[in-house]
C-alpha atoms as a PDB file:
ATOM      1  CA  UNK A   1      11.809  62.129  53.718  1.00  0.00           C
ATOM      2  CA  UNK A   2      14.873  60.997  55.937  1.00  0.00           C
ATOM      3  CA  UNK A   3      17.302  62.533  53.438  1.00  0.00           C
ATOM      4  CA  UNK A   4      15.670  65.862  53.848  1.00  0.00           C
ATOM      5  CA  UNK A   5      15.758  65.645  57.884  1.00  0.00           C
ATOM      6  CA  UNK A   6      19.353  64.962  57.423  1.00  0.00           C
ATOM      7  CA  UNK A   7      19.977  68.064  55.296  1.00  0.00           C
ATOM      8  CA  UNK A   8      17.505  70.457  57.864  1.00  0.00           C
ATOM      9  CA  UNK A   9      20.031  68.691  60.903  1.00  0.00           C
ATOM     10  CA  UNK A  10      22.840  69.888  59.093  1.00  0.00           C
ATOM     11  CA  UNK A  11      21.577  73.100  58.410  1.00  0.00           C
ATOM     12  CA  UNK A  12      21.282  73.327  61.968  1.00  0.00           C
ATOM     13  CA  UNK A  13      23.965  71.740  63.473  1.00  0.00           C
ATOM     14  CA  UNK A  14      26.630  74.328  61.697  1.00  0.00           C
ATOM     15  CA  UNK A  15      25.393  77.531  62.621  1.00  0.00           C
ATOM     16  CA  UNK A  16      24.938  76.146  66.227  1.00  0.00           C
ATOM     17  CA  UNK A  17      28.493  75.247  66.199  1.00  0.00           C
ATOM     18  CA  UNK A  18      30.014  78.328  64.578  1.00  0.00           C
ATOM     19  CA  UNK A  19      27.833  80.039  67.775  1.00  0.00           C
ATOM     20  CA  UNK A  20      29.520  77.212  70.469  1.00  0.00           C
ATOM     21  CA  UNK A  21      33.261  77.856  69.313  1.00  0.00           C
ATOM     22  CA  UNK A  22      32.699  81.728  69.208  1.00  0.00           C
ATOM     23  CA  UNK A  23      31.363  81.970  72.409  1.00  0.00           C
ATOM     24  CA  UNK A  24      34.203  79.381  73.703  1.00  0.00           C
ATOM     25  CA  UNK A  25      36.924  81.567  72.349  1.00  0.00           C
ATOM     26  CA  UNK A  26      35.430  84.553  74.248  1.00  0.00           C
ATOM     27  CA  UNK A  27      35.101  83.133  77.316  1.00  0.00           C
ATOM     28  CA  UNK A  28      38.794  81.795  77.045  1.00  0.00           C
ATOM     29  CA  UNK A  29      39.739  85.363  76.385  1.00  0.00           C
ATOM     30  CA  UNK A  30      37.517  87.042  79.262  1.00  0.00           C
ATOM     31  CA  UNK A  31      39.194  84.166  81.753  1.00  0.00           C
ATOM     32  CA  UNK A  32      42.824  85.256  80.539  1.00  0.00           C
ATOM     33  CA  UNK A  33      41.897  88.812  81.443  1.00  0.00           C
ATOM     34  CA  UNK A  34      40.742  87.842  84.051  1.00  0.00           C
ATOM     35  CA  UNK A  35      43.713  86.000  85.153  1.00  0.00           C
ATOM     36  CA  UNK A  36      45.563  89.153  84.008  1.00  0.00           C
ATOM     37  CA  UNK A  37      43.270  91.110  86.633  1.00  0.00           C
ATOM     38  CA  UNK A  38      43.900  89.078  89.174  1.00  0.00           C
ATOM     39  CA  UNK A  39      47.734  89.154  89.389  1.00  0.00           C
ATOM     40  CA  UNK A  40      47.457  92.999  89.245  1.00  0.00           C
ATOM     41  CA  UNK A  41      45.822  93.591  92.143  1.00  0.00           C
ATOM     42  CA  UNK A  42      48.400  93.598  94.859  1.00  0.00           C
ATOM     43  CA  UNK A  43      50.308  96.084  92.549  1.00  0.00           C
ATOM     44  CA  UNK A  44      47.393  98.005  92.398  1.00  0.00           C
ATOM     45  CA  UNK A  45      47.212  97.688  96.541  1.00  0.00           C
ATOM     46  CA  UNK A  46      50.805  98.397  97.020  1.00  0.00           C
ATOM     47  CA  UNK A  47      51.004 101.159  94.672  1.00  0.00           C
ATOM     48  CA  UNK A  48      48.123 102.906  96.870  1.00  0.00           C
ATOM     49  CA  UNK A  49      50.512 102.223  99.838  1.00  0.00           C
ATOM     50  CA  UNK A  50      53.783 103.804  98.492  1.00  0.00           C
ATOM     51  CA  UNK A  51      51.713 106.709  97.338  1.00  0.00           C
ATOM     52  CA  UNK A  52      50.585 107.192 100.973  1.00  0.00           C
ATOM     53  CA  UNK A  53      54.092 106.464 102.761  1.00  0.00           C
ATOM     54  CA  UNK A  54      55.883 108.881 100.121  1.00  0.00           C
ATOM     55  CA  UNK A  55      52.615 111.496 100.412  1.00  0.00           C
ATOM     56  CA  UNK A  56      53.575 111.669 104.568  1.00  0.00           C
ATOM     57  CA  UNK A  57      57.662 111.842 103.626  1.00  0.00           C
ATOM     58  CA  UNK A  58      56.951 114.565 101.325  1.00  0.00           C
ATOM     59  CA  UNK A  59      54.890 116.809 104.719  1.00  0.00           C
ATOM     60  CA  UNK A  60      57.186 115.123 107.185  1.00  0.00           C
ATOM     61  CA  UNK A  61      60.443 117.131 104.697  1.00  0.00           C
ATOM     62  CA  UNK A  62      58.214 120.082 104.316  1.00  0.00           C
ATOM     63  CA  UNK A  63      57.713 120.505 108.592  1.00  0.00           C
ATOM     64  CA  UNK A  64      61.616 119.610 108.972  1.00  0.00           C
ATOM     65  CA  UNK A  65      62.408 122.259 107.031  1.00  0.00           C
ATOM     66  CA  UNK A  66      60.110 124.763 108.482  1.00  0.00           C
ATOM     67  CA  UNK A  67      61.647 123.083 111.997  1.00  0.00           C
ATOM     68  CA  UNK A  68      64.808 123.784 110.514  1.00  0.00           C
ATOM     69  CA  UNK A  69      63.933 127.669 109.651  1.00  0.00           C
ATOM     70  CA  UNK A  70      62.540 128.695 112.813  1.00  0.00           C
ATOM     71  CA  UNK A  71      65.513 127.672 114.595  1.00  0.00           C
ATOM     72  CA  UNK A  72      63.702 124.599 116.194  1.00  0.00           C
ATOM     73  CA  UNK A  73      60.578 126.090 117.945  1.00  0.00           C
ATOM     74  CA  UNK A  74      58.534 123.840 120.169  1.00  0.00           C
ATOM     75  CA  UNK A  75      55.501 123.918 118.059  1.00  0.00           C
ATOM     76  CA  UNK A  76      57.399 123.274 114.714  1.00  0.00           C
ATOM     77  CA  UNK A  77      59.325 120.363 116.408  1.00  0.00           C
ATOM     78  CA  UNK A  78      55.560 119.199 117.734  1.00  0.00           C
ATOM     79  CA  UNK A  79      54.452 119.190 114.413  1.00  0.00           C
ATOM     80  CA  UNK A  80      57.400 117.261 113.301  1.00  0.00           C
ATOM     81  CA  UNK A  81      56.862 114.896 115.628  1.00  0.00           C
ATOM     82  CA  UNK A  82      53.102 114.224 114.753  1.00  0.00           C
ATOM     83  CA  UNK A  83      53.520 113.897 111.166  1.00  0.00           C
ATOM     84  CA  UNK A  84      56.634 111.276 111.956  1.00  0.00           C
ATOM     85  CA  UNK A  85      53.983 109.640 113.800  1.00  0.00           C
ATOM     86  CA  UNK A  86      51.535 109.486 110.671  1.00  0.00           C
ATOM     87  CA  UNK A  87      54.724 108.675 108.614  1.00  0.00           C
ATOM     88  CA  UNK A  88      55.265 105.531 110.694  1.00  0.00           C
ATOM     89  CA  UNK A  89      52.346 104.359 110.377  1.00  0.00           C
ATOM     90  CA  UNK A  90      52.061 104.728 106.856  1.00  0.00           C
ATOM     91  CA  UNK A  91      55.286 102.769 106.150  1.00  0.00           C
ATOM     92  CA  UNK A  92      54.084 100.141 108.942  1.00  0.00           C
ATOM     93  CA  UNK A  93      51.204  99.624 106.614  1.00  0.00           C
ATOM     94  CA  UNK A  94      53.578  99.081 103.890  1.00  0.00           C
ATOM     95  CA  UNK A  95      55.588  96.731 105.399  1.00  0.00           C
ATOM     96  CA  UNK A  96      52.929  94.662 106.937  1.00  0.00           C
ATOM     97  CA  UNK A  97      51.348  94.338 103.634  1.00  0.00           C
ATOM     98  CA  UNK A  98      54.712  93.343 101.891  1.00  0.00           C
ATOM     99  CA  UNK A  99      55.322  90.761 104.049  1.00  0.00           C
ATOM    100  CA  UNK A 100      51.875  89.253 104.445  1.00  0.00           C
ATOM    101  CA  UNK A 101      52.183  89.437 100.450  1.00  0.00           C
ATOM    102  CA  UNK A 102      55.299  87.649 100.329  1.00  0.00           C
ATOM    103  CA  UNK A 103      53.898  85.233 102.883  1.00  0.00           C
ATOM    104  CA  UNK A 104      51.859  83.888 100.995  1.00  0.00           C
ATOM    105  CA  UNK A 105      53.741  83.013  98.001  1.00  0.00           C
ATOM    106  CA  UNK A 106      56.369  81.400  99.776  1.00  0.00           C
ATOM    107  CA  UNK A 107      58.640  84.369  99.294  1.00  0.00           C
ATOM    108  CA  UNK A 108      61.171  86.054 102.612  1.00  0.00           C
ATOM    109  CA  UNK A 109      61.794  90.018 102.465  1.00  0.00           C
ATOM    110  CA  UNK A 110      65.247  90.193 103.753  1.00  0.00           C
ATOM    111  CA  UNK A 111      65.311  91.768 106.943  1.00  0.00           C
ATOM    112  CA  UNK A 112      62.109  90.082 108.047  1.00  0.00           C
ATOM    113  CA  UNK A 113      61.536  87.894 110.754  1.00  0.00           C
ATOM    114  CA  UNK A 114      61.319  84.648 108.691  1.00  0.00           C
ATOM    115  CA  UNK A 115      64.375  85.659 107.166  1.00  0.00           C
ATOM    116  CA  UNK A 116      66.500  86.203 110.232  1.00  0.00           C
ATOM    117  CA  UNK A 117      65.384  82.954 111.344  1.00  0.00           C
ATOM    118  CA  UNK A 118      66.201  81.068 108.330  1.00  0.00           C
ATOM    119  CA  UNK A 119      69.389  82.681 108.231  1.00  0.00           C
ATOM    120  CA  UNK A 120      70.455  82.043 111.827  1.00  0.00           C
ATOM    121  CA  UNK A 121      69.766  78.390 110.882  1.00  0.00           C
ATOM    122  CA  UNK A 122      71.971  78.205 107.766  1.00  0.00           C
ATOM    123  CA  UNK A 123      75.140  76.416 108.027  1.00  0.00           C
ATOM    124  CA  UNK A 124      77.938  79.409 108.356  1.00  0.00           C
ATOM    125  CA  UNK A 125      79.319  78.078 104.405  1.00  0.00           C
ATOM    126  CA  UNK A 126      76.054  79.531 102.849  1.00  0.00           C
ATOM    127  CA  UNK A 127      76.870  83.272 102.168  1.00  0.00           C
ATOM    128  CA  UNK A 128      75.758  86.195 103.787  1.00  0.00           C
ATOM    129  CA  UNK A 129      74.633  88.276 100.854  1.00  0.00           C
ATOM    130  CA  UNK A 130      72.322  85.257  99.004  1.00  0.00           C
ATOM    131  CA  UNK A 131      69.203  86.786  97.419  1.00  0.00           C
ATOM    132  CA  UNK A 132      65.794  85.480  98.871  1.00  0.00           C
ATOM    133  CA  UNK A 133      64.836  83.159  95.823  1.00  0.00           C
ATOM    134  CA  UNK A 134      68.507  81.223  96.680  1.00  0.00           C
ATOM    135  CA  UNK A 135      67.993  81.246 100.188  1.00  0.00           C
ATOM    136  CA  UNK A 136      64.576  80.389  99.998  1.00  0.00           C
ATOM    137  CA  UNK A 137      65.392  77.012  97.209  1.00  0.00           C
ATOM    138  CA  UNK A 138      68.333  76.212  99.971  1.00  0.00           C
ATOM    139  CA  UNK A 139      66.253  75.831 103.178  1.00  0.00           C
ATOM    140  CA  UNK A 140      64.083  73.786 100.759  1.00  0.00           C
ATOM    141  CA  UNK A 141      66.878  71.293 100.378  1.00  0.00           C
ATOM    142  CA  UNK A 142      68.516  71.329 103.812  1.00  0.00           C
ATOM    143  CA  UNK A 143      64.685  70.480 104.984  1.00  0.00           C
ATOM    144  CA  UNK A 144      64.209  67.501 102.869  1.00  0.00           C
ATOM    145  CA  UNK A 145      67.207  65.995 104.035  1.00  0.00           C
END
C-alpha cells in the first residue's frame, strides 16, 4: 500500500514541477521586459519633447521666411514673435526635463547650473574641456578627501 502512495506522489510531484519551473522562467522573462520597459521610458518622454521643440523650429523658419518676403511687415514680425514665444517654451520643456533627468542619476549637462558650480570649484589644473562622466568621478574624489 505505501509503495503505491509513493509511486501516485511521484506521479504528482513531476508534472507539478515541470508547471513551477515553466511558470518561473516566464515570469523571469516578463520581469526582464519589464526592466527593458522601464529604462525606455524617458526616451520615449524625450523623444515626444524633441518632436515638439523641432515641430515649433520648423513654423518659427516657415514665419521668418514669410517675415523675410514681405520685407518685414508688422504683422509677419508679430507672428514671428509669437511662435518664438511657443518655441521657447517648447525647448524650456526640453531642457527642464533633461536636467531633472540627469538629476537624478547623478549625471551634470554641461552648461547647467550644477555644472558651473562644480566647475568654478575645480582646482584651475583640471581641464576646461573634461566630459561630464570625468568631471563628475573627479568632484567624487576631491569630496572624499
Amino acid at each position: 500500500m505505501r509503495n503505491i502512495r509513493m509511486q501516485i506522489a511521484m506521479m504528482a510531484v513531476v508534472p507539478l514541477l515541470a508547471v513551477v519551473l515553466y511558470a518561473g522562467n516566464y515570469l523571469w522573462g516578463e520581469f526582464i521586459y519589464l526592466r527593458k520597459m522601464q529604462q525606455m521610458k524617458p526616451l520615449v518622454e524625450v523623444s515626444g519633447l524633441i518632436e515638439a521643440v523641432v515641430d515649433e523650429l520648423q513654423k518659427e523658419r516657415g514665419q521668418t521666411a514669410v517675415l523675410i518676403a514681405s520685407g518685414y511687415d508688422q504683422a509677419a514680425a508679430a507672428a514671428v514673435g509669437k511662435q518664438r514665444s511657443a518655441t521657447d517654451a517648447d525647448l524650456q520643456a526640453l531642457q527642464v526635463f533633461l536636467t531633472n533627468f540627469a538629476g537624478s542619476r547623478g549625471m551634470l549637462l554641461p552648461g547647467s547650473a550644477p555644472w558651473q558650480i562644480c566647475r568654478a570649484a575645480l582646482p584651475a589644473t583640471v581641464p576646461q574641456s573634461m566630459p561630464a562622466r570625468s568631471m563628475a568621478r573627479t568632484i567624487s574624489r576631491l569630496t572624499r578627501g
